[in-house]
N, C-alpha and C. Protein backbone atom coordinates (compact mmCIF):
# COMPACT_ATOMS: atom_id res chain seq x y z
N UNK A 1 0.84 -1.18 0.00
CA UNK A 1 0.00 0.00 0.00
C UNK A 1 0.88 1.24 0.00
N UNK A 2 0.29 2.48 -0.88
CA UNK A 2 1.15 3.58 -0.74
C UNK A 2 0.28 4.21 -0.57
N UNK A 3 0.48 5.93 0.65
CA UNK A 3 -0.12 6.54 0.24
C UNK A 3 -0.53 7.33 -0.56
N UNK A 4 -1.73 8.11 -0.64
CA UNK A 4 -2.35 8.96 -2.51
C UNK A 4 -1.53 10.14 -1.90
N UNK A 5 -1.38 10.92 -0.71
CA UNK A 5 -0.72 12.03 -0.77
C UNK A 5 -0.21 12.17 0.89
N UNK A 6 0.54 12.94 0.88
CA UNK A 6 1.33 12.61 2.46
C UNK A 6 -0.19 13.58 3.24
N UNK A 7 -0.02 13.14 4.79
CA UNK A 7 -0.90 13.62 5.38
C UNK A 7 -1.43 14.90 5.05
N UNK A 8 -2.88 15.07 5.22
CA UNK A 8 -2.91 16.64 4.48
C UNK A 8 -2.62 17.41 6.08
N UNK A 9 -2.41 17.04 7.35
CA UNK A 9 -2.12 17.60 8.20
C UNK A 9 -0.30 18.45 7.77
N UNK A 10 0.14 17.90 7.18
CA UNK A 10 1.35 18.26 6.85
C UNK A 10 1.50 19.08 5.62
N UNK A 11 0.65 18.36 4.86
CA UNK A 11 0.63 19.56 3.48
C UNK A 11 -0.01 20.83 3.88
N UNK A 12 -0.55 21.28 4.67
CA UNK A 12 -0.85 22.38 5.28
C UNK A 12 -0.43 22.91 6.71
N UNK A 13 0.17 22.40 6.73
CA UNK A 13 1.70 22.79 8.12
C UNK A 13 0.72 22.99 9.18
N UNK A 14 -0.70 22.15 9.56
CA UNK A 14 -1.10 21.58 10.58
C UNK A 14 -0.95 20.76 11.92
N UNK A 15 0.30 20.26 11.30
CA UNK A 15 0.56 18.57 12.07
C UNK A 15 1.21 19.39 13.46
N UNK A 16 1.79 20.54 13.51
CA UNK A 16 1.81 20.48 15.45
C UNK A 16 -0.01 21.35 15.87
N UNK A 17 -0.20 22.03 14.78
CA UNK A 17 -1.86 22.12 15.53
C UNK A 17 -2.40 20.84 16.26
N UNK A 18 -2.45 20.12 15.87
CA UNK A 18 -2.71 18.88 15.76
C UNK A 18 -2.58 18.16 17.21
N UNK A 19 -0.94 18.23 16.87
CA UNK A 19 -0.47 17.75 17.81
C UNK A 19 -0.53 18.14 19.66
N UNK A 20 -0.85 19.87 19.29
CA UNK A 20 -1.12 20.10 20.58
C UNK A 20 -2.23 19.87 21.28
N UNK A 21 -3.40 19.81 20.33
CA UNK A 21 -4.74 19.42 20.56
C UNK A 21 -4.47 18.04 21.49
N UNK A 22 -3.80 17.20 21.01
CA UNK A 22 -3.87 15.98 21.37
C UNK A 22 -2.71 16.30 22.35
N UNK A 23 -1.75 16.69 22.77
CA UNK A 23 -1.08 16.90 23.97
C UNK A 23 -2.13 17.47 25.31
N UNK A 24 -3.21 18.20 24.68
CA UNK A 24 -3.73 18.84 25.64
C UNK A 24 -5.17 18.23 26.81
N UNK A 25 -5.05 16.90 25.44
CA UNK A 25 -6.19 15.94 26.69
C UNK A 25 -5.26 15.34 26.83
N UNK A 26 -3.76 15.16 27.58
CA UNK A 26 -3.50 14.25 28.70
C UNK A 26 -2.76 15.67 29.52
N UNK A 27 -3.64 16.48 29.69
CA UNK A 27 -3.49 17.32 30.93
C UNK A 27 -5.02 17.29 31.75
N UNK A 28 -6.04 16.38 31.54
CA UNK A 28 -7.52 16.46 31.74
C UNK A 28 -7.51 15.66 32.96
N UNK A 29 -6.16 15.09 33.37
CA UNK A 29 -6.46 14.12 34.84
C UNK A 29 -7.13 12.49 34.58
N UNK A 30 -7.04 12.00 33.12
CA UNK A 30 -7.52 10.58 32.90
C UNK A 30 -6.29 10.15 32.80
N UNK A 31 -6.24 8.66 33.51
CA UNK A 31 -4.85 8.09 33.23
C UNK A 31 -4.60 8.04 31.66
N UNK A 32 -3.12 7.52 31.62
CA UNK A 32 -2.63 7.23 29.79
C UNK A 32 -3.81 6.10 29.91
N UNK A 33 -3.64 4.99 30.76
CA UNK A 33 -4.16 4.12 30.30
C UNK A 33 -5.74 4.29 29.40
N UNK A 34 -5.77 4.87 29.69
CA UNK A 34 -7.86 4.67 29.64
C UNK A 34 -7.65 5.42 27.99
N UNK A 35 -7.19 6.72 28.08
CA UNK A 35 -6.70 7.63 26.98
C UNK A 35 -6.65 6.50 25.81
N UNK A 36 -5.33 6.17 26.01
CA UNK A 36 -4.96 5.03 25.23
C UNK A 36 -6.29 4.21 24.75
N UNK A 37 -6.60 3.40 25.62
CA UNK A 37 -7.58 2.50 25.23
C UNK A 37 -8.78 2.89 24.70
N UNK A 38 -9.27 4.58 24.85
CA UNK A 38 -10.29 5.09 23.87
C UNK A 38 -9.64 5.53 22.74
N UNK A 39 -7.97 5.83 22.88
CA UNK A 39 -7.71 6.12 20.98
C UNK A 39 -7.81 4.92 20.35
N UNK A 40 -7.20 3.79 21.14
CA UNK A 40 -7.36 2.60 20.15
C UNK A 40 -8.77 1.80 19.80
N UNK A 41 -9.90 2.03 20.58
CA UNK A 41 -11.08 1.76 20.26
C UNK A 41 -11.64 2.37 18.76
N UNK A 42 -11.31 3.78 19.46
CA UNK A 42 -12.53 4.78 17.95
C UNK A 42 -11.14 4.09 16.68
N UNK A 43 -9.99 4.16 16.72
CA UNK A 43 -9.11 3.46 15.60
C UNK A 43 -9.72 2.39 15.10
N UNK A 44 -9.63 1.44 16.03
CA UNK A 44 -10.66 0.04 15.55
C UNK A 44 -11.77 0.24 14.91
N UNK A 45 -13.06 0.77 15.39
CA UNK A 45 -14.02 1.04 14.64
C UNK A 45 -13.71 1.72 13.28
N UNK A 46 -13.10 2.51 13.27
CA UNK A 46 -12.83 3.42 11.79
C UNK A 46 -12.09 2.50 11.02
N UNK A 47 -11.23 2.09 11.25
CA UNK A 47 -10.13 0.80 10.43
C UNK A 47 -8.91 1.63 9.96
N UNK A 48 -8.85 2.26 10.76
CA UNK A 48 -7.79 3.33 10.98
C UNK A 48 -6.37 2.57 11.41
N UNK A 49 -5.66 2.16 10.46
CA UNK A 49 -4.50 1.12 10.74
C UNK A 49 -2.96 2.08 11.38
N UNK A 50 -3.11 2.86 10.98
CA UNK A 50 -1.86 3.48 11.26
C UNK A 50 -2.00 4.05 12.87
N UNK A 51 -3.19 4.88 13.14
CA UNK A 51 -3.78 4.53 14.57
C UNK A 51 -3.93 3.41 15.26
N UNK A 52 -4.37 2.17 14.52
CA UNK A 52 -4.33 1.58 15.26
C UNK A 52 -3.26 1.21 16.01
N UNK A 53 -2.50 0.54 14.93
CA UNK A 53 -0.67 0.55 15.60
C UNK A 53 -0.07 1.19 16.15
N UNK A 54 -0.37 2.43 16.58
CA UNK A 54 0.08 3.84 17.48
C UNK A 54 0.08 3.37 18.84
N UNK A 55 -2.07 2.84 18.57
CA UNK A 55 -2.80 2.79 20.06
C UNK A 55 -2.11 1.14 20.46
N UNK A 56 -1.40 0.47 19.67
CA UNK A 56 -1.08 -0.55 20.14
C UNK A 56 0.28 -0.90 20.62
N UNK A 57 0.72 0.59 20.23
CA UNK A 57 2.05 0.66 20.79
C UNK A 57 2.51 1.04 21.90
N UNK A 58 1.35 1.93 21.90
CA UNK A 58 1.23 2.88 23.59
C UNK A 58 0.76 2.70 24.31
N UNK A 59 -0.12 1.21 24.36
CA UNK A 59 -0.33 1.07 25.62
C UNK A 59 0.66 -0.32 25.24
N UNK A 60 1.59 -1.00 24.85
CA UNK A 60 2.53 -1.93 25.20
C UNK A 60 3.57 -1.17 26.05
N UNK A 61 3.66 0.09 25.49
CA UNK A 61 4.80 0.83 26.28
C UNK A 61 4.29 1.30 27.77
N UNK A 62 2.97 0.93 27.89
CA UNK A 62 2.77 1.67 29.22
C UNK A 62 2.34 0.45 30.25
N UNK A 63 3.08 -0.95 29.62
CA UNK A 63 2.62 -1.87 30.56
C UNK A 63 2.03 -2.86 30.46
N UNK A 64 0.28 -2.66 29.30
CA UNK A 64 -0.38 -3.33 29.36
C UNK A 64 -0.37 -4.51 29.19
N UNK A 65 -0.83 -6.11 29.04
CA UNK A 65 -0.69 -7.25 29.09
C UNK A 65 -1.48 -7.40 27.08
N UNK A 66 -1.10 -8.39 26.92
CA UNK A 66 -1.46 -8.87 25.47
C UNK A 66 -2.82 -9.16 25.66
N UNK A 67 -3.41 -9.80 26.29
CA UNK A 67 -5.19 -9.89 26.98
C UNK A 67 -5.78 -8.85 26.69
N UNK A 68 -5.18 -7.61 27.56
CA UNK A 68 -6.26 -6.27 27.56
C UNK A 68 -6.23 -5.77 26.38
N UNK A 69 -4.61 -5.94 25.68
CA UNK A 69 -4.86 -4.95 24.42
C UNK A 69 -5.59 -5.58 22.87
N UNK A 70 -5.47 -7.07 23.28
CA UNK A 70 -6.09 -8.14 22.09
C UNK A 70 -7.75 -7.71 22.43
N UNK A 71 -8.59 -7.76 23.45
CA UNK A 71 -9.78 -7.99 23.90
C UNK A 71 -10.27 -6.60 23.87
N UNK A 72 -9.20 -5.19 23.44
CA UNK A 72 -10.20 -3.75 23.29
C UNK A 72 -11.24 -4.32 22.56
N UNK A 73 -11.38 -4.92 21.08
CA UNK A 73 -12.46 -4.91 20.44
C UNK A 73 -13.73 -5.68 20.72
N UNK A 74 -13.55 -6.00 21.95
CA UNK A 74 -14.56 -7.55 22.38
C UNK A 74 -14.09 -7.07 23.94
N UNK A 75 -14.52 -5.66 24.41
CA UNK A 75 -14.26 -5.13 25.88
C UNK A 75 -15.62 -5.63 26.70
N UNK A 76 -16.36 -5.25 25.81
CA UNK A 76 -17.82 -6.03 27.30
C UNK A 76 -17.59 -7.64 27.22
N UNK A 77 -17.57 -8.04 26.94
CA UNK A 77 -17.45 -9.21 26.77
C UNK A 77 -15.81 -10.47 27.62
N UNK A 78 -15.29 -9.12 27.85
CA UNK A 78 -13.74 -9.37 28.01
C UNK A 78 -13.59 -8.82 30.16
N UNK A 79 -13.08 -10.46 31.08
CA UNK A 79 -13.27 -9.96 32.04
C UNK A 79 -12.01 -8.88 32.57
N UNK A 80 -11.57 -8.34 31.63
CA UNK A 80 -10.18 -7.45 32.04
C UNK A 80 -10.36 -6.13 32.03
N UNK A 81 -11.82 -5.30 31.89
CA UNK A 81 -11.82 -4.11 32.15
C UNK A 81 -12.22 -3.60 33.43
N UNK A 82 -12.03 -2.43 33.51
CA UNK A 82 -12.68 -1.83 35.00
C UNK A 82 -13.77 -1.59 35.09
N UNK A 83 -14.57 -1.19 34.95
CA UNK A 83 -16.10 -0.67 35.07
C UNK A 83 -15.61 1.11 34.36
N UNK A 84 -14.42 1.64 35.25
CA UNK A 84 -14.42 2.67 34.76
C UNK A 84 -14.03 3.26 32.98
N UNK A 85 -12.95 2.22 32.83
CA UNK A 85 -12.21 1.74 31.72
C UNK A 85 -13.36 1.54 30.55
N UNK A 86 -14.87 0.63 30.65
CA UNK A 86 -15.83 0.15 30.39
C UNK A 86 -16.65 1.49 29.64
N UNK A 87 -16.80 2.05 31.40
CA UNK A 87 -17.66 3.70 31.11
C UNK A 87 -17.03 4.54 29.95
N UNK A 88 -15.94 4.41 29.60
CA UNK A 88 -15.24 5.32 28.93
C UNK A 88 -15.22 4.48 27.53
N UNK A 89 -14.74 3.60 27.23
CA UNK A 89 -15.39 2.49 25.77
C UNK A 89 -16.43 2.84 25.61
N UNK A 90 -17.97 2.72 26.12
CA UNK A 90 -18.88 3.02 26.19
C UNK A 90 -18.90 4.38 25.47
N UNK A 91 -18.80 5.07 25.68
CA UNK A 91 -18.43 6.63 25.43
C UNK A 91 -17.74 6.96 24.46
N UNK A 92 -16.83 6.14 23.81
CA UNK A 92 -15.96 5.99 22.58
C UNK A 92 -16.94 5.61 21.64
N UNK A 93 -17.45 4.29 21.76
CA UNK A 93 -18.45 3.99 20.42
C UNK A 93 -19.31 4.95 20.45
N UNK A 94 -20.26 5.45 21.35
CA UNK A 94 -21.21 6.01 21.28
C UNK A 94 -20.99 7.15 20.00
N UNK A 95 -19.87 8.16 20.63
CA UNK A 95 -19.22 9.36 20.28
C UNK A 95 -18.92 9.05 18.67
N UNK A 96 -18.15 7.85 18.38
CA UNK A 96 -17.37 7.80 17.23
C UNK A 96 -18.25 7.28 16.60
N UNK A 97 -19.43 6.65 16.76
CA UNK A 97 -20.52 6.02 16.11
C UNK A 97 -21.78 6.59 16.42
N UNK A 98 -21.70 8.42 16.52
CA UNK A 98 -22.74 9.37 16.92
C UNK A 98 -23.63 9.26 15.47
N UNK A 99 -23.65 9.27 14.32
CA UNK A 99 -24.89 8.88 13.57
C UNK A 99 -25.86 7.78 13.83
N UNK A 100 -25.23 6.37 14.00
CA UNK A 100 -25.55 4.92 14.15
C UNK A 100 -26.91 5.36 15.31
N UNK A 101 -26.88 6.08 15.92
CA UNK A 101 -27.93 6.33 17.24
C UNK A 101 -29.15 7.36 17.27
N UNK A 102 -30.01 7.06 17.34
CA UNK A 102 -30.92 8.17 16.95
C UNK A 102 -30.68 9.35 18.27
N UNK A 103 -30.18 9.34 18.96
CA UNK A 103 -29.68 10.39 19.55
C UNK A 103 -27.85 11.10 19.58
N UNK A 104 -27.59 9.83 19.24
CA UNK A 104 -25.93 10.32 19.78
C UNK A 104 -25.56 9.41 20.17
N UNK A 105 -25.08 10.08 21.64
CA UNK A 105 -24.69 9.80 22.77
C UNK A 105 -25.72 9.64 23.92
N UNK A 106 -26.37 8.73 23.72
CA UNK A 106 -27.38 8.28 25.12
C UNK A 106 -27.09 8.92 26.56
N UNK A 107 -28.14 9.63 26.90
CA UNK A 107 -27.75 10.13 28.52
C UNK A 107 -27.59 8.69 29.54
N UNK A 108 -28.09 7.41 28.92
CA UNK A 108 -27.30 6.62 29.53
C UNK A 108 -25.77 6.35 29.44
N UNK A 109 -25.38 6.43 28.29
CA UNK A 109 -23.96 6.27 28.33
C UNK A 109 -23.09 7.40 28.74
N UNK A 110 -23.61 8.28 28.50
CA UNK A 110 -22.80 9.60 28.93
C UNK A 110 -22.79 9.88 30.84
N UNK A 111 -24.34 9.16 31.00
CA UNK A 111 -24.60 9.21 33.04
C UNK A 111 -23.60 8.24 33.24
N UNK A 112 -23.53 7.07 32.14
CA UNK A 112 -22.42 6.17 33.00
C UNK A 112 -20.93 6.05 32.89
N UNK A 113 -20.58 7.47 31.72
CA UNK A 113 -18.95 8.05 31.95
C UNK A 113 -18.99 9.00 33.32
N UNK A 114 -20.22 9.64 33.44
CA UNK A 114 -20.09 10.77 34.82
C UNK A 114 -19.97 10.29 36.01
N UNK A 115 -20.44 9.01 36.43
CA UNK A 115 -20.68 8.24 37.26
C UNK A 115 -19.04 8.22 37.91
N UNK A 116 -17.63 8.37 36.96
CA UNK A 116 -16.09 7.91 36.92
C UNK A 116 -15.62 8.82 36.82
N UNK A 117 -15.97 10.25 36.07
CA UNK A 117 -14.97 11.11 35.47
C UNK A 117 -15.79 12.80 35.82
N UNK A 118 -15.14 13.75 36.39
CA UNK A 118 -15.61 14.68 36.53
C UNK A 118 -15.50 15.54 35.47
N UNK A 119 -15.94 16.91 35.29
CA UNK A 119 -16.36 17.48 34.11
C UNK A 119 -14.56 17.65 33.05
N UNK A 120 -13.49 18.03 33.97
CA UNK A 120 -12.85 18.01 33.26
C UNK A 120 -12.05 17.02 32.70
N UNK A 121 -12.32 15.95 33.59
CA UNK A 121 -11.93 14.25 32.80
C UNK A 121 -12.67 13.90 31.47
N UNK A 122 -13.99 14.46 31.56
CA UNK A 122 -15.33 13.87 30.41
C UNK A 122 -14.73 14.82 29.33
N UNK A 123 -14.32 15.88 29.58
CA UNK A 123 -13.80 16.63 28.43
C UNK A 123 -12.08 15.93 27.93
N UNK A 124 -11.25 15.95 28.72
CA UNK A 124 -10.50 15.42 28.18
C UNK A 124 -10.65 13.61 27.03
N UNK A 125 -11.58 13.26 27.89
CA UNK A 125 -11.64 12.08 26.99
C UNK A 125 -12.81 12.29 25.48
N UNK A 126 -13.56 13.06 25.51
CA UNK A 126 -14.47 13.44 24.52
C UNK A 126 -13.18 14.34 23.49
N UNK A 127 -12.46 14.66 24.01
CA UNK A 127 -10.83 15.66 23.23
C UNK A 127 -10.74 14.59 22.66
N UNK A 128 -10.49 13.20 23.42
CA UNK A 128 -9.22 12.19 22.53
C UNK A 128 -10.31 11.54 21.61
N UNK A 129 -11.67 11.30 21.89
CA UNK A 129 -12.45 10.55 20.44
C UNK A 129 -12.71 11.34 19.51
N UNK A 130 -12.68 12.89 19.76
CA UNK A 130 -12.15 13.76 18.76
C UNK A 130 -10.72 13.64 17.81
N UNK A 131 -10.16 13.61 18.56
CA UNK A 131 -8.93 13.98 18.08
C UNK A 131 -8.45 12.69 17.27
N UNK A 132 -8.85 11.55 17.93
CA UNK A 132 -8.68 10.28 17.19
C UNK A 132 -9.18 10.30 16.29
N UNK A 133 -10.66 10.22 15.97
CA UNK A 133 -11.27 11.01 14.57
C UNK A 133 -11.03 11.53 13.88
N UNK A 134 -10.33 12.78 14.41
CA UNK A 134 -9.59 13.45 13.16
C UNK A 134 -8.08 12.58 12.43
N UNK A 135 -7.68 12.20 13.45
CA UNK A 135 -6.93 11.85 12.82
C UNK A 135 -6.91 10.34 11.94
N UNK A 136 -8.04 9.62 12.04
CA UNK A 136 -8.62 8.60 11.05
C UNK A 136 -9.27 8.99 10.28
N UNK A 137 -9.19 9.97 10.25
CA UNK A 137 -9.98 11.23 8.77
C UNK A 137 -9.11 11.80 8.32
N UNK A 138 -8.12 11.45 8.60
CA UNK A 138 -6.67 12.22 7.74
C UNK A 138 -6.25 11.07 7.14
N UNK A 139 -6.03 9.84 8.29
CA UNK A 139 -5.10 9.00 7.27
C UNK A 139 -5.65 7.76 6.87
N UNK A 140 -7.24 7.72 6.92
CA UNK A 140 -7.98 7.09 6.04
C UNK A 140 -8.33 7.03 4.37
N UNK A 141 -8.73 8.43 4.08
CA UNK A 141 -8.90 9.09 2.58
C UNK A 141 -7.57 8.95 2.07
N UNK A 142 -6.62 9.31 2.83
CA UNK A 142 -5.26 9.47 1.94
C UNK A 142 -4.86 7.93 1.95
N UNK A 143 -4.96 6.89 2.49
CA UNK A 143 -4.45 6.15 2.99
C UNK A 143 -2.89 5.71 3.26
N UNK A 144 -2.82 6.47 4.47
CA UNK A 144 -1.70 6.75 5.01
C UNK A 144 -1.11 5.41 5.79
N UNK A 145 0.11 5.04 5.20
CA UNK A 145 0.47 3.86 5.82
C UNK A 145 0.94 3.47 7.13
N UNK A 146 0.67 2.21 8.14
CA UNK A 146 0.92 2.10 9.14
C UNK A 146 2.47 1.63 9.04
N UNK A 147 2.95 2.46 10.43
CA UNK A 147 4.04 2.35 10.60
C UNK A 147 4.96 3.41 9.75
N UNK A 148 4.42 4.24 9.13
CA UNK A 148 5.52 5.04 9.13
C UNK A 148 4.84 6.55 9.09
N UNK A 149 6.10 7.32 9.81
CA UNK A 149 5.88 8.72 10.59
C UNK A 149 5.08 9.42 9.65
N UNK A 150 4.98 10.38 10.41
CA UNK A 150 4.39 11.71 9.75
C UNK A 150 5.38 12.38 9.37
């Protein structure tokens, strides 16, 4: 696979905009971990490969076991999450799969991220299924290859 054109974050001298956006939800008080595990969720859903391998890199580097990071895509189902960890998946599909729902984001799923995360945690993590988004909307269309930089 090659890509059709290098990131358009770069062809328009975006890529530290970008980048700070996404520096700036892990100042929101959610661990890496959880962070992590909602970039690599909304990645999964999108088929966002070059994300994905990011989100699978960063949470190997931060510890995680081959279980938790094999079983993101099969998390309810999988006895290795937290409840809080859960609340926040929850909140990833919802968000990244906001058409699929005739509302959105269900005030159930959203009561059961609040239930874990106070207002400026819910924002930091609603930052990263943003920001993950965008950036599987950059290197989706172009198809930007995994594993190599920006």
């Amino acid at each position: 696979m090659q890509a059709r054109i290098a990131n358009p974050a770069m062809i328009l001298d975006a890529g530290g905009a970008v980048q700070e956006l996404y520096k700036s939800v892990y100042k929101g008080g959610v661990s890496q971990t959880i962070l992590e595990l909602v970039h690599l969720r909304a990645s999964q859903i999108n088929g966002c490969a070059p994300c994905v391998l990011s989100g699978l890199s960063s949470l190997r580097k931060a510890g995680e076991s081959e279980e938790r990071i094999g079983l993101v895509s099969a998390w309810r189902e999988a006895p290795f999450f937290t409840e809080e960890e859960k609340a926040a998946l929850a909140l990833t599909e919802a968000a990244t799969r906001i058409a699929d729902g005739a509302d959105g984001v269900s005030d159930a799923v959203w009561d059961g991220a609040a239930q874990f995360f106070d207002e400026k945690q819910l924002a930091a993590i609603v930052m990263m299924i943003a920001v993950t988004n965008l950036f599987n909307r950059l290197n989706g269309p172009t198809r930007q290859v995994a594993g190599q930089a920006w």
